[in-house]
Protein backbone atom coordinates (compact mmCIF):
# COMPACT_ATOMS: atom_id res chain seq x y z
CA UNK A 1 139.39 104.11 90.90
CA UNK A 2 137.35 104.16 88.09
CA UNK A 3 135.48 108.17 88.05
CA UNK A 4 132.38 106.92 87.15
CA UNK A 5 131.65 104.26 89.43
CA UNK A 6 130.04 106.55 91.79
CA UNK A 7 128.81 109.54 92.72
CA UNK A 8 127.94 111.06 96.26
CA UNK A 9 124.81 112.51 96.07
CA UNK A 10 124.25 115.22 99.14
CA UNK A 11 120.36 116.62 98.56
CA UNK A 12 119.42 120.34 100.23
CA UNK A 13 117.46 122.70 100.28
CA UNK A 14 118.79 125.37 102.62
CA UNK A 15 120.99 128.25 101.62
CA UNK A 16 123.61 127.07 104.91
CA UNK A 17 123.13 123.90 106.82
CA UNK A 18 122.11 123.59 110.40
CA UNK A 19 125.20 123.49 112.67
CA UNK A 20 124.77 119.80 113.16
CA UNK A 21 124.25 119.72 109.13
CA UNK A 22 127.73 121.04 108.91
CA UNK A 23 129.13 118.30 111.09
CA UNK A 24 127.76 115.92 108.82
CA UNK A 25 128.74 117.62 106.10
CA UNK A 26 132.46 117.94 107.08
CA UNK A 27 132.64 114.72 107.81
CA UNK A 28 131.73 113.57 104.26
CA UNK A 29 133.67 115.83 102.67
CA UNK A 30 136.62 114.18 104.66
CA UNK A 31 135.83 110.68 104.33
CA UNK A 32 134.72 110.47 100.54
CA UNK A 33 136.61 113.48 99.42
CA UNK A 34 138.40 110.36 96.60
CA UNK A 35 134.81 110.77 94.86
CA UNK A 36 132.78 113.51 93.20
CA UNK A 37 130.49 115.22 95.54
CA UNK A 38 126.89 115.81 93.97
CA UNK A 39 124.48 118.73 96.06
CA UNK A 40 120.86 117.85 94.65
CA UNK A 41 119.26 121.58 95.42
CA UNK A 42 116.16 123.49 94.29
CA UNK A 43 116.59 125.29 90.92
CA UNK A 44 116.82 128.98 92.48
CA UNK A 45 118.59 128.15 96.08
CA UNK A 46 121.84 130.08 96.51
CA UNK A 47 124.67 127.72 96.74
CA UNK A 48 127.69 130.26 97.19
CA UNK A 49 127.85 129.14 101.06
CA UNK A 50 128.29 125.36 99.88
CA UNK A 51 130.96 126.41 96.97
CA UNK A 52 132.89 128.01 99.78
CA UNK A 53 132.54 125.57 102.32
CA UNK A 54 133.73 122.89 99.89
CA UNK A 55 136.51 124.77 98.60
CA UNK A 56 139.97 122.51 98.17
CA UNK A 57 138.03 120.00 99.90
CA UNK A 58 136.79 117.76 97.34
CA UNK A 59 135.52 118.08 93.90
CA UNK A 60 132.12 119.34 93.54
CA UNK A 61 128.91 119.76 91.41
CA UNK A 62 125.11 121.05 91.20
CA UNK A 63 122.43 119.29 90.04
CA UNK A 64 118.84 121.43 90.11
CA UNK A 65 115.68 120.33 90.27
CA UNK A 66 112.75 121.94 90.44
CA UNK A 67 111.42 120.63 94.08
CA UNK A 68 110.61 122.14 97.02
CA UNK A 69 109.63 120.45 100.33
CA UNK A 70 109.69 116.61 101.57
CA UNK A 71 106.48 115.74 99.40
CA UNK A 72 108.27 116.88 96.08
CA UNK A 73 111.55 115.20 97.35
CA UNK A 74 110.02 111.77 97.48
CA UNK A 75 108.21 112.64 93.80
CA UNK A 76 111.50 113.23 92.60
CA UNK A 77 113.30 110.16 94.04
CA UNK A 78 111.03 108.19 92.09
CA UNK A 79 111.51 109.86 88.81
CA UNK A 80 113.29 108.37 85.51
CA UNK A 81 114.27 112.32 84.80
CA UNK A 82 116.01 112.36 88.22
CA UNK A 83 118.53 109.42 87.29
CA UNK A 84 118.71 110.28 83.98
CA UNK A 85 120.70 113.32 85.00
CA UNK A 86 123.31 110.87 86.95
CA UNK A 87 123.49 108.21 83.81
CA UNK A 88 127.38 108.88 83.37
CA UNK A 89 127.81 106.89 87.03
CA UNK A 90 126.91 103.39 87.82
CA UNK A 91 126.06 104.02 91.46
CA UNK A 92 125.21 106.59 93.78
CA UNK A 93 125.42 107.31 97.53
CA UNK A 94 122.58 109.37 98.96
CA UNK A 95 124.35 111.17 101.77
CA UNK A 96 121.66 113.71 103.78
CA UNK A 97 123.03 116.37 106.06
CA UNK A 98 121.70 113.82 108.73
CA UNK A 99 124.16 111.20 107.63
CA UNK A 100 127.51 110.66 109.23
CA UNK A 101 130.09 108.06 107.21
CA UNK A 102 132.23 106.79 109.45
CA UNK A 103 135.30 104.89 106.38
CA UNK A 104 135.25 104.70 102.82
CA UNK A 105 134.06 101.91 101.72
CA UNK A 106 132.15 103.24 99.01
CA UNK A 107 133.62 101.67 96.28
CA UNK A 108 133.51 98.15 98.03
CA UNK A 109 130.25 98.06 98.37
CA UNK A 110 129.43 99.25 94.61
CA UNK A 111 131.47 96.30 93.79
CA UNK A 112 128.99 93.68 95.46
CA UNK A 113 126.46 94.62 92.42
CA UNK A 114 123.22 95.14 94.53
CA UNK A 115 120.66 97.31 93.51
CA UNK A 116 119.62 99.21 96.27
CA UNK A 117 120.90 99.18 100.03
CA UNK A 118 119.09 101.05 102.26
CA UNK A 119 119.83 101.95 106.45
CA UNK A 120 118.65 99.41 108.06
CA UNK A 121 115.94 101.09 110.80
CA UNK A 122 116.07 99.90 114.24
CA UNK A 123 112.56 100.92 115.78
CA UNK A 124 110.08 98.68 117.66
CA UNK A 125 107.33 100.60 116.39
CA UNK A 126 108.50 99.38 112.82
CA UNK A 127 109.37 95.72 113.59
CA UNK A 128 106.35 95.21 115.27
CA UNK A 129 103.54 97.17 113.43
CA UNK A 130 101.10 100.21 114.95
CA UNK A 131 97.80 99.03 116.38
CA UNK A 132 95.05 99.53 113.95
CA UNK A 133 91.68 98.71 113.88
CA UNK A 134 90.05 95.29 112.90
CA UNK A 135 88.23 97.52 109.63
CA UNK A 136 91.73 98.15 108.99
CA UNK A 137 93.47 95.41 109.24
CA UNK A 138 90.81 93.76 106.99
CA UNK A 139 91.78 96.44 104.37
CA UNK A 140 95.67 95.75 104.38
CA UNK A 141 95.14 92.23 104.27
CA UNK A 142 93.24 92.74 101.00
CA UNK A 143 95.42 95.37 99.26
CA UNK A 144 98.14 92.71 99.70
CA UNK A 145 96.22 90.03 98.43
CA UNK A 146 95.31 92.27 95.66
CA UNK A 147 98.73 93.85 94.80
CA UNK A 148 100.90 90.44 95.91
CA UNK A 149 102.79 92.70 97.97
CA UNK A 150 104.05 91.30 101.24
CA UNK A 151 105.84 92.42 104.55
CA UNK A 152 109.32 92.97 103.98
CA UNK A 153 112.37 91.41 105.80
CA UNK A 154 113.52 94.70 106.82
CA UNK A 155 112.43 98.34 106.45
CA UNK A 156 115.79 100.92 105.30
CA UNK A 157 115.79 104.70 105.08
CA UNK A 158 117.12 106.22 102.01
CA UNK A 159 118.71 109.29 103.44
CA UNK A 160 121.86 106.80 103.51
CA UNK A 161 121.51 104.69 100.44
CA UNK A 162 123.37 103.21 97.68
CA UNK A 163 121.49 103.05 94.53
CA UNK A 164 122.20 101.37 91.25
CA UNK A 165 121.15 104.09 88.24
CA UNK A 166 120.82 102.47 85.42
CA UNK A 167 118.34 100.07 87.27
CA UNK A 168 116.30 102.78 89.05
CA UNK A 169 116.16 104.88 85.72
CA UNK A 170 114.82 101.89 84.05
CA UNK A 171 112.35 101.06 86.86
CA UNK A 172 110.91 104.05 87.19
CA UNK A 173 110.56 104.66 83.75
CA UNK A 174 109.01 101.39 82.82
CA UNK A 175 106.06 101.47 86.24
CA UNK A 176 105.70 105.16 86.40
CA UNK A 177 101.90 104.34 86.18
CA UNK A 178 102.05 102.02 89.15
CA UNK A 179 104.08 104.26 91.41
CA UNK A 180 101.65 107.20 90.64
CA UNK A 181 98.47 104.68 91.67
CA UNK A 182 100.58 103.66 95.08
CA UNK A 183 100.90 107.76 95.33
CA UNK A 184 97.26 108.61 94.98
CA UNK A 185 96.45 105.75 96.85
CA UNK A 186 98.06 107.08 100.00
CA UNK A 187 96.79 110.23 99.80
CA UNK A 188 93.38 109.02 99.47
CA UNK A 189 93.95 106.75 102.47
CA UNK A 190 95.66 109.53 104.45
CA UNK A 191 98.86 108.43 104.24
CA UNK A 192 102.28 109.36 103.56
CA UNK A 193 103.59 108.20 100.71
CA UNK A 194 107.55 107.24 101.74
CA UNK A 195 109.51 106.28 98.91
CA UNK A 196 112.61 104.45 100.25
CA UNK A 197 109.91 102.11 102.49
CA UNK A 198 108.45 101.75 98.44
CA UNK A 199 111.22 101.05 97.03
CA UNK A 200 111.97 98.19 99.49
CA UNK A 201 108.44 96.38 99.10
CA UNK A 202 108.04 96.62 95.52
CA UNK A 203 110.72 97.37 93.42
CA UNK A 204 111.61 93.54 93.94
CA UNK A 205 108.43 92.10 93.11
CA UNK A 206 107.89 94.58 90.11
CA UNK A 207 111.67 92.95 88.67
CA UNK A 208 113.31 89.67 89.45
CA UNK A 209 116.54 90.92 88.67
CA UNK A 210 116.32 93.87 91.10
CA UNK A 211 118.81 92.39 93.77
CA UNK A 212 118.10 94.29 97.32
CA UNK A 213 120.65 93.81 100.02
CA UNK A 214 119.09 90.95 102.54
CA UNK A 215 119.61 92.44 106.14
CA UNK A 216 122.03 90.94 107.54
CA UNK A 217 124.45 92.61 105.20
CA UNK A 218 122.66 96.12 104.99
CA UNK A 219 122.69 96.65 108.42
CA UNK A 220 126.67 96.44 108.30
CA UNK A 221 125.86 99.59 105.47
CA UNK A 222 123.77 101.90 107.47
CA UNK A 223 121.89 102.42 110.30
CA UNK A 224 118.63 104.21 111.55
CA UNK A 225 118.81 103.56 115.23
CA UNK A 226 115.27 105.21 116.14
CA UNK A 227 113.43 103.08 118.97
CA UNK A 228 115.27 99.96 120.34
CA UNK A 229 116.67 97.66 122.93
CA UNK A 230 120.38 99.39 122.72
CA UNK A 231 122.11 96.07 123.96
CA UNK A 232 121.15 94.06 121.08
CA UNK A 233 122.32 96.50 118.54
CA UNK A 234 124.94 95.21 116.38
CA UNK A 235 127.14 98.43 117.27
CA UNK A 236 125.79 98.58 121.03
CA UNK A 237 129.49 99.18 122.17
CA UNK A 238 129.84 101.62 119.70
CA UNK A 239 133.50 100.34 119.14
CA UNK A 240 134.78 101.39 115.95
CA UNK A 241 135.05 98.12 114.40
CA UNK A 242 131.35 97.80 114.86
CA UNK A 243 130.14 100.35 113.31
CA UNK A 244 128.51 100.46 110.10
CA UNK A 245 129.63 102.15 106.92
CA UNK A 246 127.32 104.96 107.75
CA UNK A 247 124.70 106.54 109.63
CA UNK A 248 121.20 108.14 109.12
CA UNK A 249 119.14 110.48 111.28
CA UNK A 250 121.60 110.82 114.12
CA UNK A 251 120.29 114.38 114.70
CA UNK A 252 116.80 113.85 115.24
CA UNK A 253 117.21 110.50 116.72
CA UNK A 254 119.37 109.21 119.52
CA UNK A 255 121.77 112.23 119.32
CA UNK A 256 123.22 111.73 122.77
CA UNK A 257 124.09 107.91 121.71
CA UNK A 258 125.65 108.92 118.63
CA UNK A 259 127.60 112.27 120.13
CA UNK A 260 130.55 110.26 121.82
CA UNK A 261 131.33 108.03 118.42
CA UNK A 262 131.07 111.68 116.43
CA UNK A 263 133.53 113.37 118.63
CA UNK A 264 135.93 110.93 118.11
CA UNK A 265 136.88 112.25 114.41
CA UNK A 266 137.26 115.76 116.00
CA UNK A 267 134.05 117.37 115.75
CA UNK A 268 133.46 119.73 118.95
CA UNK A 269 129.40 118.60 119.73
């Protein structure tokens, strides 16, 4: 395998994980211990606890950054001087301590030269839209006439995702104006500003060449399973076979759904 392919890129902020973090944790370490394991942490935390944990495991390193909290995060994710740092690989896995990688198949997906692949999110709420106001309504309908941005096939959380560097350090470089106007302009609306949900809607209308993962095939990469009809989810049997390369968000979503499949590799939960 080629060593700088990829890199797995595991972003905290905590001193020790949660004891579900740990799970999740362990269970990278074990699956992807063939690749270099990346901890994206705040430029002061104490990472002894990790360099222990990790110890004969699998071959580790620190990036810091000077961030602190979810708002700074998503800043950061968008940042040319983030993948700057990572310019030695071609790819990377973002792997949160809410992620749970069920094979390796890292390097086989790297190979099929997309961009950006995301965890495909299974919510209603999503799919079909919130209720909002007429006012409103009229207001999205002309920010997207405006901006040529349209609804997306699919919405994908990053805290699974497989991202291309060279083309995100490029991107981000080249429309760092427009991604801090789509910033400010959901703070002034009173919005969050999410940047894997960003990354899906524009990054492919800001560059042709940015090649995005349809769904069909990203949902047999990752999974958000939030709010759904469980029988028509592609892994509603939750057979191995069926499952997708990884998870996100198993923790705060769906835990007791997810807890069977995770003690199967030997985690007591």
């Amino acid at each position: 395998m080629d060593s700088h392919l990829v890199t797995v890129v595991v972003p905290t902020h905590l001193p020790e994980p949660t004891a579900l973090g740990k799970i999740s944790l362990s269970q990278t370490l074990e699956v992807l211990k063939r690749h270099v394991i990346t901890f994206v942490v705040p430029a002061g935390l104490d990472t002894r606890w990790y360099e222990s944990f990790c110890h004969g495991k699998a071959e580790i390193r620190f990036e810091r950054f000077e961030w602190q909290g979810h708002r700074e995060f998503s800043r950061m994710m968008l940042s040319p001087a983030f993948y700057e740092r990572f310019l030695a690989y071609d790819y990377m896995l973002i792997c949160h301590l809410d992620a749970f990688v069920f094979r390796d198949d890292l390097e086989a997906w790297c190979e099929r030269g997309y961009d950006y692949i995301g965890s495909v999110i299974y919510d209603k709420g999503w799919e079909t839209g919130l209720p909002v106001s007429p006012r409103k309504k009229m207001v999205n309908s002309l920010l997207r006439k405006v901006s040529g941005v349209q609804r997306t096939e699919y919405f994908a959380n990053g805290g699974f995702a497989l991202k291309r560097i060279a083309s995100f350090h490029r991107l981000t470089r080249r429309f760092d104006h427009y991604v801090r106007f789509y910033r400010t302009l959901a703070r002034v609306r009173g919005r969050g500003f999410l940047e894997d949900i960003f990354v899906i809607r524009h990054l492919p209308r800001l560059s042709r060449s940015f090649k995005l993962a349809p769904r069909a095939e990203a949902a047999r990469f990752g999974a958000e399973y939030v709010n759904y009809d469980e029988s028509k989810l592609p892994f509603a049997a939750r057979a191995q076979d069926s499952m997708p390369f990884g998870i996100h968000g198993w923790i705060q979503f769906q835990p007791d759904y997810w807890k069977p499949v995770i003690r199967r590799f030997g985690h007591l939960i």
